[in-house]
C-alpha atoms as a PDB file:
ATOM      1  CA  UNK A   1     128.969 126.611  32.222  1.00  0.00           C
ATOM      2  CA  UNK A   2     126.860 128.406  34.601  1.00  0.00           C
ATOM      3  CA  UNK A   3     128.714 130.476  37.421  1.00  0.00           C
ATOM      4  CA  UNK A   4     127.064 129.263  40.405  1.00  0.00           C
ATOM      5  CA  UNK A   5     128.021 126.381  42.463  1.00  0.00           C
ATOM      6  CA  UNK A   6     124.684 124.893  43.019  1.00  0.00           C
ATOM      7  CA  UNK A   7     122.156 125.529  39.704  1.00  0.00           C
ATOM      8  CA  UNK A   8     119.198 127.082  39.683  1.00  0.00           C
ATOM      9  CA  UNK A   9     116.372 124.701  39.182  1.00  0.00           C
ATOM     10  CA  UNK A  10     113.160 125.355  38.642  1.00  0.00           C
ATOM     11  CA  UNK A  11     110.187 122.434  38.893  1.00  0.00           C
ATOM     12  CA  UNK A  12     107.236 122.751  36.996  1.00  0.00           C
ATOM     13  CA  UNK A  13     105.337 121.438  33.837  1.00  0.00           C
ATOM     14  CA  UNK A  14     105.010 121.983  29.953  1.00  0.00           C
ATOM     15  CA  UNK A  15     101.380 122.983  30.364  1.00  0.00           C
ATOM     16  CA  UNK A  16     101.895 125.739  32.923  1.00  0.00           C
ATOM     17  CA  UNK A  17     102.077 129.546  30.882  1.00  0.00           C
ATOM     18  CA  UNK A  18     104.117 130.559  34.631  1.00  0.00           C
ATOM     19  CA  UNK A  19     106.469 127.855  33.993  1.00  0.00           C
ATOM     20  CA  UNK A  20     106.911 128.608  30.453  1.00  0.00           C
ATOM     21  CA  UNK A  21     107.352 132.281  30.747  1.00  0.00           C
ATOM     22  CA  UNK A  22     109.973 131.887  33.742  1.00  0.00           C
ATOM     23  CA  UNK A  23     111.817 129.236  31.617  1.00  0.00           C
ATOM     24  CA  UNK A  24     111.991 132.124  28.735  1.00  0.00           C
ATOM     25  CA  UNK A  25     113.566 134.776  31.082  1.00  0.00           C
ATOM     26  CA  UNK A  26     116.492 132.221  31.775  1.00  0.00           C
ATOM     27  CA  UNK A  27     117.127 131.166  28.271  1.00  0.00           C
ATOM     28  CA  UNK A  28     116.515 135.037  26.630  1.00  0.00           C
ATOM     29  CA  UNK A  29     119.321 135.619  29.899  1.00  0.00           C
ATOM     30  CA  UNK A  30     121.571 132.962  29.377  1.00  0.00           C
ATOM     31  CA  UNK A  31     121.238 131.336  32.319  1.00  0.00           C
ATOM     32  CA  UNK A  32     121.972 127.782  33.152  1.00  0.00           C
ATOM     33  CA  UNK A  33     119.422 126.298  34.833  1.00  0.00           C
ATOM     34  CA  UNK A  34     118.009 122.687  36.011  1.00  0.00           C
ATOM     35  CA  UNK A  35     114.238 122.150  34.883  1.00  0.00           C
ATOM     36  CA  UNK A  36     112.574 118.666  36.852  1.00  0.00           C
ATOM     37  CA  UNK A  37     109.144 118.249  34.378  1.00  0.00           C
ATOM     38  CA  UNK A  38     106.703 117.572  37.266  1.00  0.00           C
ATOM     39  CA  UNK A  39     105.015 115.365  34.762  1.00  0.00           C
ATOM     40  CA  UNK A  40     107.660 113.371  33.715  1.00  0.00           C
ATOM     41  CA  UNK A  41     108.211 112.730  37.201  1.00  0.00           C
ATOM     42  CA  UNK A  42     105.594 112.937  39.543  1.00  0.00           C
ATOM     43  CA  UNK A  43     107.217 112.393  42.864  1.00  0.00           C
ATOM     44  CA  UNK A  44     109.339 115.803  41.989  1.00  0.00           C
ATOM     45  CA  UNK A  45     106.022 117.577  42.533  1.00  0.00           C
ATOM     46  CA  UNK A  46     106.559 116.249  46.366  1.00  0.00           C
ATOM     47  CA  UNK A  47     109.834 117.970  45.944  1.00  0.00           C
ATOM     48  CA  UNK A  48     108.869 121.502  44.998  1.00  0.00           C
ATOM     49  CA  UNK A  49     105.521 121.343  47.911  1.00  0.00           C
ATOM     50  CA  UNK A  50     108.267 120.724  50.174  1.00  0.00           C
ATOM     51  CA  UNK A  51     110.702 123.371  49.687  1.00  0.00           C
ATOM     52  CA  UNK A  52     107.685 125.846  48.844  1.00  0.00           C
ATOM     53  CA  UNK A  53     104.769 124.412  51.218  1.00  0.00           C
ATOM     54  CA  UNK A  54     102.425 125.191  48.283  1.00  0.00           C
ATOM     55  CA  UNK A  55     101.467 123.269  45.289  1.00  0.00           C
ATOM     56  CA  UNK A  56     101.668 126.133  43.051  1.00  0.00           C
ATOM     57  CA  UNK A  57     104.507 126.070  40.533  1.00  0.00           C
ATOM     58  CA  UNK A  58     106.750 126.848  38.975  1.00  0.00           C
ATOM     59  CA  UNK A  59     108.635 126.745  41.831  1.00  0.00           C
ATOM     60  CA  UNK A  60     112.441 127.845  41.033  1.00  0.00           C
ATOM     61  CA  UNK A  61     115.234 127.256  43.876  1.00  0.00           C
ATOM     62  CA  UNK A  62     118.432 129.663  43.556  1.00  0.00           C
ATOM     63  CA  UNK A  63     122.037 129.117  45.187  1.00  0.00           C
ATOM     64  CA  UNK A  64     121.578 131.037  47.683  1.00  0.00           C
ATOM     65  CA  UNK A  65     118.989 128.385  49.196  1.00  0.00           C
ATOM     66  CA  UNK A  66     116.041 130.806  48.314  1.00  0.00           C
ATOM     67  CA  UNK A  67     113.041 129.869  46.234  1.00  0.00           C
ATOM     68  CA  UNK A  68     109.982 131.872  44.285  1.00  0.00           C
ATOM     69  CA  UNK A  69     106.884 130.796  43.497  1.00  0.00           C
ATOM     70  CA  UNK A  70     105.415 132.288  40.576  1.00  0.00           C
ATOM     71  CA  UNK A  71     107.830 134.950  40.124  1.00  0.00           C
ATOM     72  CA  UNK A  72     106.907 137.956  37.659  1.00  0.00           C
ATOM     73  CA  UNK A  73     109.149 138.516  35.529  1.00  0.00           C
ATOM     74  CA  UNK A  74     110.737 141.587  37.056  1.00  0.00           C
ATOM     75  CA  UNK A  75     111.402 139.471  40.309  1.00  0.00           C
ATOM     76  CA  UNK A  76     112.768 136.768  38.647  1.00  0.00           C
ATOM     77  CA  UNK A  77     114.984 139.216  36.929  1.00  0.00           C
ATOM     78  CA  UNK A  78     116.031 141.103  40.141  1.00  0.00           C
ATOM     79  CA  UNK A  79     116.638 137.355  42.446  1.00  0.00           C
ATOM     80  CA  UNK A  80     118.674 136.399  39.070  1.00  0.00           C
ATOM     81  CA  UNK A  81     120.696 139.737  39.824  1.00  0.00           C
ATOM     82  CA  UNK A  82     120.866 139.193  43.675  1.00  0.00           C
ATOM     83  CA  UNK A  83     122.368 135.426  42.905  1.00  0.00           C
ATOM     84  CA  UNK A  84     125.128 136.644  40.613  1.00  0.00           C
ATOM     85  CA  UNK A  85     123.814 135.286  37.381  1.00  0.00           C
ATOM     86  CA  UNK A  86     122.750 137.942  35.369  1.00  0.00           C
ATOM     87  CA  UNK A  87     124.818 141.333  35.123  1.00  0.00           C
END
């Protein structure tokens, strides 16, 4: 059961290394999370260009109502901190 009210989600696609990578930093974490396959559902990818005005991905919203685009690792890390849902 994750600890935040709202999940994280995170929209992006199998054949994206960013997307990959980010998803590994929440798993190796522990961290509940929503993932919306931008193939698998193409009208998501409207979605995550609205919230991030960009069509980069992944893009990966937080409770807080924030987003990042691309994160590195060591931001992901840090927002995951910020949000409560890592120690």
């Amino acid at each position: 059961m994750s600890i935040t009210a709202t999940p994280i989600t995170v929209y992006g696609a199998d054949w994206c290394g960013d997307c990959r990578r980010a998803k590994s930093v929440l798993e190796a974490n522990s961290v509940d999370y929503e993932y919306i396959d931008l193939e698998a559902i193409p009208t998501a990818a409207d979605a995550a260009k609205a919230i991030s005005g960009r069509t980069n991905i992944p893009v990966i919203t937080f409770p807080d109502g924030t987003h990042q685009v691309e994160p590195s690792n060591a931001e992901l890390m840090a927002k995951l901190r910020e949000v409560g849902a890592v120690a």
